[in-house]
Protein backbone atom coordinates (compact mmCIF):
# COMPACT_ATOMS: atom_id res chain seq x y z
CA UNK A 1 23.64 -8.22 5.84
CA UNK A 2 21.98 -4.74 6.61
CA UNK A 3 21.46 -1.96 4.11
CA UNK A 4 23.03 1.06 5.63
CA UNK A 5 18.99 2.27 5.69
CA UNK A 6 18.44 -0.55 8.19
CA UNK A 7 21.11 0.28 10.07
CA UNK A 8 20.28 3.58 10.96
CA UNK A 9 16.49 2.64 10.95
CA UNK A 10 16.89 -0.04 14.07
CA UNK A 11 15.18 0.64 16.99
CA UNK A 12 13.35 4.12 15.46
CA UNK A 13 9.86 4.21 15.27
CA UNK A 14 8.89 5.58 12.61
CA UNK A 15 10.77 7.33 9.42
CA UNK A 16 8.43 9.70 7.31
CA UNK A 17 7.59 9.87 4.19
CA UNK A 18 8.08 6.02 3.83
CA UNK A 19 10.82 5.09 1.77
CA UNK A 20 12.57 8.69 1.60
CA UNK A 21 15.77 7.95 4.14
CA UNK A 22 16.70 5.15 2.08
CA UNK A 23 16.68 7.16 -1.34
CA UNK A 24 19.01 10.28 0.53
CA UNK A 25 21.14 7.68 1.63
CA UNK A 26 21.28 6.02 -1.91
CA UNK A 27 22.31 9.36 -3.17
CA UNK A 28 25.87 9.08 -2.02
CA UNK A 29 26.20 12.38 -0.58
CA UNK A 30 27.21 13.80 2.89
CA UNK A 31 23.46 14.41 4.50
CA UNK A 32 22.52 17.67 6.88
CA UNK A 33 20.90 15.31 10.09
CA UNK A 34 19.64 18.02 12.29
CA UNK A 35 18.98 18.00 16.45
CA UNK A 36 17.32 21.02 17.65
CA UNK A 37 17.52 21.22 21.81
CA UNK A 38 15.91 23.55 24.32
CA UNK A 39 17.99 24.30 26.58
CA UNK A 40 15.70 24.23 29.18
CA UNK A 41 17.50 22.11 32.03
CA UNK A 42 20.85 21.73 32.07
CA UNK A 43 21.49 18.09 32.15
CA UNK A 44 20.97 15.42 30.01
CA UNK A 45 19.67 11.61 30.98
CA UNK A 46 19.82 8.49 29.30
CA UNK A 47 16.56 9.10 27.59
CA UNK A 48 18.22 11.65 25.72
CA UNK A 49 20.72 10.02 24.93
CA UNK A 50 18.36 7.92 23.00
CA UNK A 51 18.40 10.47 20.00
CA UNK A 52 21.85 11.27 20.23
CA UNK A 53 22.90 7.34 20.21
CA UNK A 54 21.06 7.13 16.56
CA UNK A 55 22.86 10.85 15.50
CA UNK A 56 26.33 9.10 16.43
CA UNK A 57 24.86 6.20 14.17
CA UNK A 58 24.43 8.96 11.23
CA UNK A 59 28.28 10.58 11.80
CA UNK A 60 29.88 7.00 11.72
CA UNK A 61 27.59 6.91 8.54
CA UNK A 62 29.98 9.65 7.10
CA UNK A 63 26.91 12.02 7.71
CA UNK A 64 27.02 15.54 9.13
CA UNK A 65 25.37 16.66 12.29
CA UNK A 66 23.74 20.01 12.96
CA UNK A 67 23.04 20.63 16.57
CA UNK A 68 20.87 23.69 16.97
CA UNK A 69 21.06 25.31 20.34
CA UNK A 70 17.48 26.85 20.87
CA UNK A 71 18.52 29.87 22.22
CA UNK A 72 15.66 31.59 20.83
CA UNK A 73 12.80 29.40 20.89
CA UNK A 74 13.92 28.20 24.38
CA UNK A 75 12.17 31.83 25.10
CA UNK A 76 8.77 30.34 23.43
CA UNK A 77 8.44 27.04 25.26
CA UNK A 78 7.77 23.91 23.43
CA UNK A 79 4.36 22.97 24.06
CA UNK A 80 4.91 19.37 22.92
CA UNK A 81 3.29 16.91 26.09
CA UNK A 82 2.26 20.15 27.92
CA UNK A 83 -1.21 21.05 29.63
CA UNK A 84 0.39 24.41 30.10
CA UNK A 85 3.04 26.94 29.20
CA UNK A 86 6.63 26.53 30.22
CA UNK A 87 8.18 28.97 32.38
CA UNK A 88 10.19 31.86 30.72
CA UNK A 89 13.85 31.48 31.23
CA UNK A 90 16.46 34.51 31.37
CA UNK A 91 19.17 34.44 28.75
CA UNK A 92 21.66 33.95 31.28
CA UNK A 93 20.01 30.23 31.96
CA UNK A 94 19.43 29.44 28.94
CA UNK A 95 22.98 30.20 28.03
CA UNK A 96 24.56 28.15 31.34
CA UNK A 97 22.19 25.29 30.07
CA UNK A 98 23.36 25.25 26.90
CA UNK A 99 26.97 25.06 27.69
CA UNK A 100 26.19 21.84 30.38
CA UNK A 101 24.36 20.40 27.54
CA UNK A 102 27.07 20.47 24.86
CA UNK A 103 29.51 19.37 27.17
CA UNK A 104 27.12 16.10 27.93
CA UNK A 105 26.30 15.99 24.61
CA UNK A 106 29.48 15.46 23.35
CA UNK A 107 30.07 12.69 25.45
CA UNK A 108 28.00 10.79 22.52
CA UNK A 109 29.00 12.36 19.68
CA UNK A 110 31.64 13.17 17.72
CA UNK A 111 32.44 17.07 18.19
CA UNK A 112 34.83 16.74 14.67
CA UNK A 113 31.76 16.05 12.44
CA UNK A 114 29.22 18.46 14.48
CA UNK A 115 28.27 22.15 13.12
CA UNK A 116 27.01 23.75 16.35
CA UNK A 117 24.05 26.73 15.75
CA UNK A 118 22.00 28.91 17.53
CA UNK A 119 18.74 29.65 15.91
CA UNK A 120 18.68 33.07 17.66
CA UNK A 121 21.27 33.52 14.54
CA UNK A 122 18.00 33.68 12.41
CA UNK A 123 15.26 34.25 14.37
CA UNK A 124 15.76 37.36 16.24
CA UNK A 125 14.42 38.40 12.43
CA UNK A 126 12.63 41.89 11.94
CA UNK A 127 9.03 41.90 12.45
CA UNK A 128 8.23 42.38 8.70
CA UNK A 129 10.37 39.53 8.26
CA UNK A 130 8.42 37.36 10.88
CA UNK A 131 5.49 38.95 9.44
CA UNK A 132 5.74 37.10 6.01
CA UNK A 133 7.07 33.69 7.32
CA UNK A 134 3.87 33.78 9.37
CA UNK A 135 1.35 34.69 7.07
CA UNK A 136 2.39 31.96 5.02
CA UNK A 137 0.32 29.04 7.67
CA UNK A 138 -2.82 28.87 9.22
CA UNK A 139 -3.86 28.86 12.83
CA UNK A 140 -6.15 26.07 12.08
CA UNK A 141 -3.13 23.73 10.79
CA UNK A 142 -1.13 24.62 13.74
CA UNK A 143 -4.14 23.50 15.95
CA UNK A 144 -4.16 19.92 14.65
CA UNK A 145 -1.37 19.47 17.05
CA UNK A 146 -2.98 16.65 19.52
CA UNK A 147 -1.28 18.58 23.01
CA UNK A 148 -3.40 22.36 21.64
CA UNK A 149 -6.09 19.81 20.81
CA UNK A 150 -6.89 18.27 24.28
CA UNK A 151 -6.06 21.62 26.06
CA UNK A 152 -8.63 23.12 24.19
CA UNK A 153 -11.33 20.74 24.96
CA UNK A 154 -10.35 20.69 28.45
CA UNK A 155 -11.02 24.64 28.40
CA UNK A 156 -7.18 25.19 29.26
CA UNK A 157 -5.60 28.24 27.93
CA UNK A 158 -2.85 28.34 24.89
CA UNK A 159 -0.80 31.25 24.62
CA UNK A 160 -0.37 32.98 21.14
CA UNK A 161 3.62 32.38 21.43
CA UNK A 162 3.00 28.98 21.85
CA UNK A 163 1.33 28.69 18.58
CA UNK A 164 4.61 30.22 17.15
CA UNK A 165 6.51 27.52 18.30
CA UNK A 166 6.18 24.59 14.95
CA UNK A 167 6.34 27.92 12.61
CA UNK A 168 9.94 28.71 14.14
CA UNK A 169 11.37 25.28 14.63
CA UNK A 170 10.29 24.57 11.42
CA UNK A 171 12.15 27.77 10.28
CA UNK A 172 15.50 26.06 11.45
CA UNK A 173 15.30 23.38 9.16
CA UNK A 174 15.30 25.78 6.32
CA UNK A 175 18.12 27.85 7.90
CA UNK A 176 20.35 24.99 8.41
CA UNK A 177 19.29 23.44 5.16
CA UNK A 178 18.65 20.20 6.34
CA UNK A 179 17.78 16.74 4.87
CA UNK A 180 16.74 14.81 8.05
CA UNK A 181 15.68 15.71 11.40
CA UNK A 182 15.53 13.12 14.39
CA UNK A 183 13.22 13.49 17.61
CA UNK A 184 11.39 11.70 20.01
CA UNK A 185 7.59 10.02 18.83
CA UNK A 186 6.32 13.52 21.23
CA UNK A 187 8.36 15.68 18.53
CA UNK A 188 6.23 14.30 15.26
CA UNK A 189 4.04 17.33 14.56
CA UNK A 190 6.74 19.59 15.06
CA UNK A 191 9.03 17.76 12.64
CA UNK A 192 6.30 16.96 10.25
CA UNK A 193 5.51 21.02 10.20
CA UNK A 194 8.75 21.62 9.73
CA UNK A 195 8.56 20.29 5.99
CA UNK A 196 5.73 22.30 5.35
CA UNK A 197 7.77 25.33 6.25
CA UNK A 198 10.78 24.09 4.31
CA UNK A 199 8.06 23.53 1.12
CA UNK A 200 6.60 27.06 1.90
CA UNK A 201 9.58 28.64 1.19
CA UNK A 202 10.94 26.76 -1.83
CA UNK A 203 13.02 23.99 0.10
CA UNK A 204 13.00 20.03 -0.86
CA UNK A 205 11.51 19.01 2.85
CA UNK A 206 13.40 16.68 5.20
CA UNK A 207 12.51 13.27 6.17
CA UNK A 208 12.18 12.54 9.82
CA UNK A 209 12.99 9.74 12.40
CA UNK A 210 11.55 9.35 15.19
CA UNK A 211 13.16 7.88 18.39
CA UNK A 212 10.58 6.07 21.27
CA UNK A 213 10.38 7.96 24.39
CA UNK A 214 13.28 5.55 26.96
CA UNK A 215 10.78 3.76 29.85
CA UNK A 216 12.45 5.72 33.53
CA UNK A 217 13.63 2.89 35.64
CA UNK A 218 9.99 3.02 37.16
CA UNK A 219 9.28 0.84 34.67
CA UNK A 220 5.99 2.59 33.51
CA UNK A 221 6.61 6.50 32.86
CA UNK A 222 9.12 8.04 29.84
CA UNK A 223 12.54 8.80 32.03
CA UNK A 224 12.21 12.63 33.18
CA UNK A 225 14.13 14.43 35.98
CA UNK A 226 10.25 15.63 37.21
CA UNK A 227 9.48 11.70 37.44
CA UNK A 228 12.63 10.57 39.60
CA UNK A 229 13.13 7.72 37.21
CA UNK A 230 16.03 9.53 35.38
CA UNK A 231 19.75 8.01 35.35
CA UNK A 232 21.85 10.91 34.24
CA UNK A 233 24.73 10.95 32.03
CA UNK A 234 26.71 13.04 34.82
CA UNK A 235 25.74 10.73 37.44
CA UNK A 236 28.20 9.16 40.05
CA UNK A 237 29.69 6.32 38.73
CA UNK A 238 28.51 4.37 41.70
CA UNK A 239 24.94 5.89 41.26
CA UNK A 240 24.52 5.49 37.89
CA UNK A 241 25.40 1.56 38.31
CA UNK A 242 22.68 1.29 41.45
CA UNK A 243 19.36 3.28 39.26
CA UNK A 244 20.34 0.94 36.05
CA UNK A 245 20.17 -2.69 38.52
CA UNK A 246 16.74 -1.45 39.46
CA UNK A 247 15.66 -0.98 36.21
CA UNK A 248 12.51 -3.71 35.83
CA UNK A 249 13.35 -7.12 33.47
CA UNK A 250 10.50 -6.53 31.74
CA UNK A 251 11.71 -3.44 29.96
CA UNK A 252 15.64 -4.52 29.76
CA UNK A 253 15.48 -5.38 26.21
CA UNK A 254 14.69 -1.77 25.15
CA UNK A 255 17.51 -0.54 26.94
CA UNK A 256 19.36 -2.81 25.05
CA UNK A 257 18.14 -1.80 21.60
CA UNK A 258 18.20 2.15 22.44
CA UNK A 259 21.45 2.16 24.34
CA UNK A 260 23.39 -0.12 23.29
CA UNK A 261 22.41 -0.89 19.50
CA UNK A 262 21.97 -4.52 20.21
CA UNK A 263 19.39 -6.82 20.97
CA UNK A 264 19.39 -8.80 24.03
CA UNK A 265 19.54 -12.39 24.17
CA UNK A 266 16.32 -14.05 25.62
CA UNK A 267 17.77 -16.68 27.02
CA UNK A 268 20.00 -14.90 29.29
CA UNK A 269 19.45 -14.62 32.70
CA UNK A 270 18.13 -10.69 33.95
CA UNK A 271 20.72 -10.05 36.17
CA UNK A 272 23.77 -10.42 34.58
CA UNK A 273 22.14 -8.83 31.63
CA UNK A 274 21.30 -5.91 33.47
CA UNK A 275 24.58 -5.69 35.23
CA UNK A 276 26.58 -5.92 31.91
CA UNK A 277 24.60 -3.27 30.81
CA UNK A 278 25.29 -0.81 34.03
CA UNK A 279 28.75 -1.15 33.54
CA UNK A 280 29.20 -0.87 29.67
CA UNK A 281 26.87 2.53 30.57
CA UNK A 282 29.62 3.38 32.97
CA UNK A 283 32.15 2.84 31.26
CA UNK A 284 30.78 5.21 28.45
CA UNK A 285 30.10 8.21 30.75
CA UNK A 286 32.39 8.09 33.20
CA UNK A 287 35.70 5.82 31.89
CA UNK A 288 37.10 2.63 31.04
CA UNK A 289 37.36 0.57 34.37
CA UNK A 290 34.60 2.86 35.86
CA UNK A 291 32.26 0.32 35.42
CA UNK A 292 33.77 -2.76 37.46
CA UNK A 293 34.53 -0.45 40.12
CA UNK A 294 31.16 0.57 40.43
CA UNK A 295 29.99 -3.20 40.16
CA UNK A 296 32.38 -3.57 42.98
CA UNK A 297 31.01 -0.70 44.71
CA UNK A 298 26.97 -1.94 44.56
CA UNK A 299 28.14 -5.74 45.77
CA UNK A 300 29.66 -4.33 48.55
CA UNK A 301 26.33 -2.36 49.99
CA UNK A 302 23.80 -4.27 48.39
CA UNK A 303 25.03 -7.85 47.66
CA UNK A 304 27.18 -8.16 51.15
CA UNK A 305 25.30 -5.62 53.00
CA UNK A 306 28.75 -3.37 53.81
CA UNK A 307 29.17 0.14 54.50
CA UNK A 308 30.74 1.61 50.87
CA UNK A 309 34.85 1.83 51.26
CA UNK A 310 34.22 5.64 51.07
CA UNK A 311 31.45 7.44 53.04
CA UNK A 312 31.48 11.47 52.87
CA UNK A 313 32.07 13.50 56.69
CA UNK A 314 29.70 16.16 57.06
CA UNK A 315 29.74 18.22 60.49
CA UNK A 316 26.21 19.20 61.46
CA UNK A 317 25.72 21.48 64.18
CA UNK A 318 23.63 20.40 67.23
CA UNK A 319 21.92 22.69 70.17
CA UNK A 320 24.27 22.67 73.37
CA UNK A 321 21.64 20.09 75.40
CA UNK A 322 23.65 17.00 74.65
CA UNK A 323 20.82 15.61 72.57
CA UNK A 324 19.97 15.84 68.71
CA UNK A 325 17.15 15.61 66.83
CA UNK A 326 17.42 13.28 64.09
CA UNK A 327 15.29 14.68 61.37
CA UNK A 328 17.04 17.91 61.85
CA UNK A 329 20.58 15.86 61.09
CA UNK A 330 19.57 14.17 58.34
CA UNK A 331 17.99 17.28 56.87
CA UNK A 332 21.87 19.13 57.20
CA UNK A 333 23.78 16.09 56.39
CA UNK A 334 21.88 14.74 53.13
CA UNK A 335 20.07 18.03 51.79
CA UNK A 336 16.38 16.81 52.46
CA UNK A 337 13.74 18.40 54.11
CA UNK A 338 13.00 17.49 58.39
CA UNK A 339 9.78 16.19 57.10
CA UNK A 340 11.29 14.14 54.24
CA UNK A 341 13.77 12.80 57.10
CA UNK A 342 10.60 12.27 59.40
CA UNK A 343 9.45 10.40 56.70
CA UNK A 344 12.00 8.47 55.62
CA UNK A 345 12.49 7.23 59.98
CA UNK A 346 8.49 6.43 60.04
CA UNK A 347 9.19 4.05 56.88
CA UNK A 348 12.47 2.27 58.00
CA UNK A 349 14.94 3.84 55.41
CA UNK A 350 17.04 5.54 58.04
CA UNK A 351 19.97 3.57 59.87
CA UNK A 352 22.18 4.81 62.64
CA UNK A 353 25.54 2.94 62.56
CA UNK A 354 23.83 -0.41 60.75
CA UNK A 355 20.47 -0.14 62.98
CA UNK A 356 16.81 0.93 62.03
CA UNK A 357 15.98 4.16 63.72
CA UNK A 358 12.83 4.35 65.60
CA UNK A 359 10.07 6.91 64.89
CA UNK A 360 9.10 6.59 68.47
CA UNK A 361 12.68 8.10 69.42
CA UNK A 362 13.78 11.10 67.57
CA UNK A 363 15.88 13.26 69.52
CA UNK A 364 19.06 11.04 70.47
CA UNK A 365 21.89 11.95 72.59
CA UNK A 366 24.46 13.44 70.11
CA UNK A 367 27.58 11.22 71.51
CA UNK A 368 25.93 7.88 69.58
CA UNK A 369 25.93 10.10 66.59
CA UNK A 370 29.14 11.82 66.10
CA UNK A 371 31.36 9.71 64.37
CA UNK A 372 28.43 7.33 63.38
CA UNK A 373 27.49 6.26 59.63
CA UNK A 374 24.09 7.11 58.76
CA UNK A 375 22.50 5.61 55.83
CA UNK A 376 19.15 6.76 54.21
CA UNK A 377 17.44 4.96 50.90
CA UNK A 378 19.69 2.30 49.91
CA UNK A 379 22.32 4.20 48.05
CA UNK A 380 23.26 7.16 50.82
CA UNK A 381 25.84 7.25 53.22
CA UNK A 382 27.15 9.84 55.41
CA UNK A 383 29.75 9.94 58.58
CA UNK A 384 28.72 12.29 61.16
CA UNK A 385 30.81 14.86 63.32
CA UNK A 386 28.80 16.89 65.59
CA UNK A 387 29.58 20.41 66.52
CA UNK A 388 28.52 21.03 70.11
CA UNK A 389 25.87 18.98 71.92
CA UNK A 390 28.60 16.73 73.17
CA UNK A 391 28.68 16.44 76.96
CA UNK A 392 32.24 17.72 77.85
C-alpha cells in the first residue's frame, strides 16, 4: 500500500529538497500548499488542470489550500518560457480574469478547504519597504534563471521589472506562510527562489512539487491556447469530447496519470481508452450524463458521418444580385476571416449541404444556400438563412 507521500508524489516530477514532503507530512499537521496564478487569460485548459488535480490530491489529504490571485505581479509579467516581456494588463482585466479563473478553478477543487488571496494585499508595499526586501538578493542570482540566461546571449532585452518578478513571488510564500508550493517543471526557479526569500527573512522554506507541462493534443507542444492544442475546461460538451479522441495514442497514458490519477492499462485497445477518458473528462466539467451524450454526439458526425441532431441558424446577409460569395458567408456565419474561409474551400474542409465546395466556384446563387447546412473542419456546423439575394 502507498504512503500518503507517494500518493501525493505520483505523476510529479520532481519534489525538492529530497525527502522534505514526506517529513511535513509525517508531522501530522494541517499543511499551507500554496498556488499562485496570473491572471493573465481568463480561461483555464486541461493543462492547468494538471496542478490543480494534485492540489485536490493535498485537500482530500486533510491539507489546506492557498490560492493566490496575482493581482499584483500579474502587472510584472512572469518571464518564465518567455523571449520577451508580457503585455501590461489594466486592472480591470486582470480583475475579469481572475473571477473566470476561480470560477473554473473551483470546478477542481474544493472551495470549503481553499483560503483565496491577492498578493496586491502585500505587495502594493511602500518603497522603503520594497527597498529592504530587495536589497536583501543579488542581480546575479536572479540571472541564473535559464529564460534571462538565453535572452541574454541572444542579445534580447530584459526589463528591470522583470527581474522583480522571483523576488515578489517569492515574497508570497512568506506572506501566506506556506509549507509547500506546487507548479509546473517551467515554474522551478521561481519556486526554488522563493525559499531563499522565505530563509532571507527568517522563515523555515517550503518544499516544492513540480507538475510536467500536459502534451496539447498535437501530440508534440505543452497544451497552450497560442498553440491551438488546448481542450478547455469550459468547452462544449460536444467539443471537448471531439479535441480529447484526437489526442495521439502515443501520449494517452500521460493523460491518464495527470488527469485521471490512474495508470492506463497497456493492453487495452487506444480507442476505447481514449473514449473512456473523453467522457469521464466530460462528465467532470460539464455533468454526470454529459459525457455519453457527447459520445453520442461525435458517433453521429464522425463514426456515421450525420449532420449533429442540433445545428445553430445564423442569417447572413447577401448583396441583392441573387448570388453569394462563399468566403464572405462563411466568414459571417462561423467568425473566421474570408481568407481563412478561402482557405479552408482550396483545402476541402468546406461542405455545402453534405458536398465539397469547389475553389474554382465561389460565388453561388444564394437560393442553394439558404436553408442549407454548411460544415467547416470536422466539428462545425451551421444552417443558413439568407437575407436578400434571393430571386423573388
Amino acid at each position: 500500500m502507498l504512503t500518503d507521500a507517494e500518493k501525493l508524489l505520483r505523476g510529479a516530477a520532481d519534489a525538492l529538497p529530497v525527502g522534505r514532503l514526506a517529513e511535513q507530512l509525517g508531522s501530522g499537521r494541517t499543511l499551507r500548499v500554496k498556488l499562485g496564478i496570473d491572471p493573465t487569460t481568463p480561461d483555464i485548459h486541461l493543462g492547468h488542470c494538471v496542478v490543480l488535480n494534485k492540489l485536490r490530491a493535498f485537500q482530500d489529504a486533510g491539507h489546506l489550500v492557498v490560492l493566490i490571485v496575482g493581482d499584483y505581479t500579474a502587472r510584472v509579467g512572469d518571464p518564465s518560457g518567455r523571449s520577451e516581456e508580457r503585455p501590461v494588463l489594466s486592472p480591470e482585466e486582470i480583475e475579469r480574469n481572475a473571477e473566470t479563473y476561480r470560477r473554473q478553478a473551483f470546478r477542481v477543487l474544493d472551495p470549503d478547504r481553499v483560503e483565496l488571496r491577492h498578493n496586491s494585499e502585500w505587495l502594493a508595499m511602500s518603497s522603503e519597504e520594497l527597498f529592504g526586501l530587495l536589497r536583501r538578493f543579488t542581480v546575479a542570482r536572479v540571472l541564473e534563471r535559464e529564460d534571462f540566461a538565453q535572452r541574454m546571449e541572444a542579445a534580447q532585452p530584459i526589463s528591470t521589472l522583470e527581474l522583480l518578478y522571483p523576488i515578489l513571488q517569492g515574497y508570497d510564500s512568506v506572506a501566506v506562510e506556506a509549507d509547500i508550493e506546487l507548479g509546473g517543471t517551467d515554474q522551478t526557479f521561481n519556486l526554488l527562489f522563493a525559499r531563499d526569500v522565505q530563509q532571507a527573512l527568517g522563515m523555515e522554506p517550503q518544499s516544492i512539487l513540480t507538475m510536467p507541462l500536459l502534451i496539447g493534443t498535437d501530440g508534440t507542444r505543452k497544451m497552450s491556447k497560442s498553440f491551438g492544442n488546448y481542450v478547455g475546461v469550459t468547452d462544449p460538451p460536444e467539443e471537448m469530447f471531439g479535441r480529447l479522441m484526437s489526442v495521439p495514442d502515443s501520449i494517452l497514458p500521460e493523460y491518464y496519470l495527470l488527469l485521471l490519477d490512474e495508470d492506463l492499462d497497456a493492453d487495452r485497445h487506444p480507442g476505447d481508452a481514449k473514449r473512456e477518458l473523453a467522457r469521464r473528462l466530460v462528465d467532470r466539467f460539464a455533468g454526470a450524463g454529459a459525457g455519453e451524450a457527447a459520445e453520442a454526439a461525435f458517433d453521429r458526425v464522425h463514426v456515421r458521418h450525420e449532420v449533429p441532431a442540433e445545428v445553430p441558424e445564423v442569417e447572413v446577409e447577401v448583396s441583392g444580385n441573387g448570388e453569394a460569395h462563399l468566403p464572405a458567408v462563411l466568414a459571417e456565419a462561423f467568425g473566421v476571416s474570408r481568407s481563412e474561409a478561402r482557405r479552408l474551400i482550396e483545402h476541402g474542409g468546406v461542405r455545402v449541404g453534405g458536398v465539397r465546395a469547389s475553389p474554382e466556384r465561389l460565388d453561388v446563387p444564394a437560393a442553394d444556400l439558404d436553408g442549407a447546412i454548411v460544415q467547416i473542419g470536422r466539428r462545425r456546423f451551421r444552417r443558413l438563412r439568407l437575407l436578400g439575394g434571393k430571386p423573388g
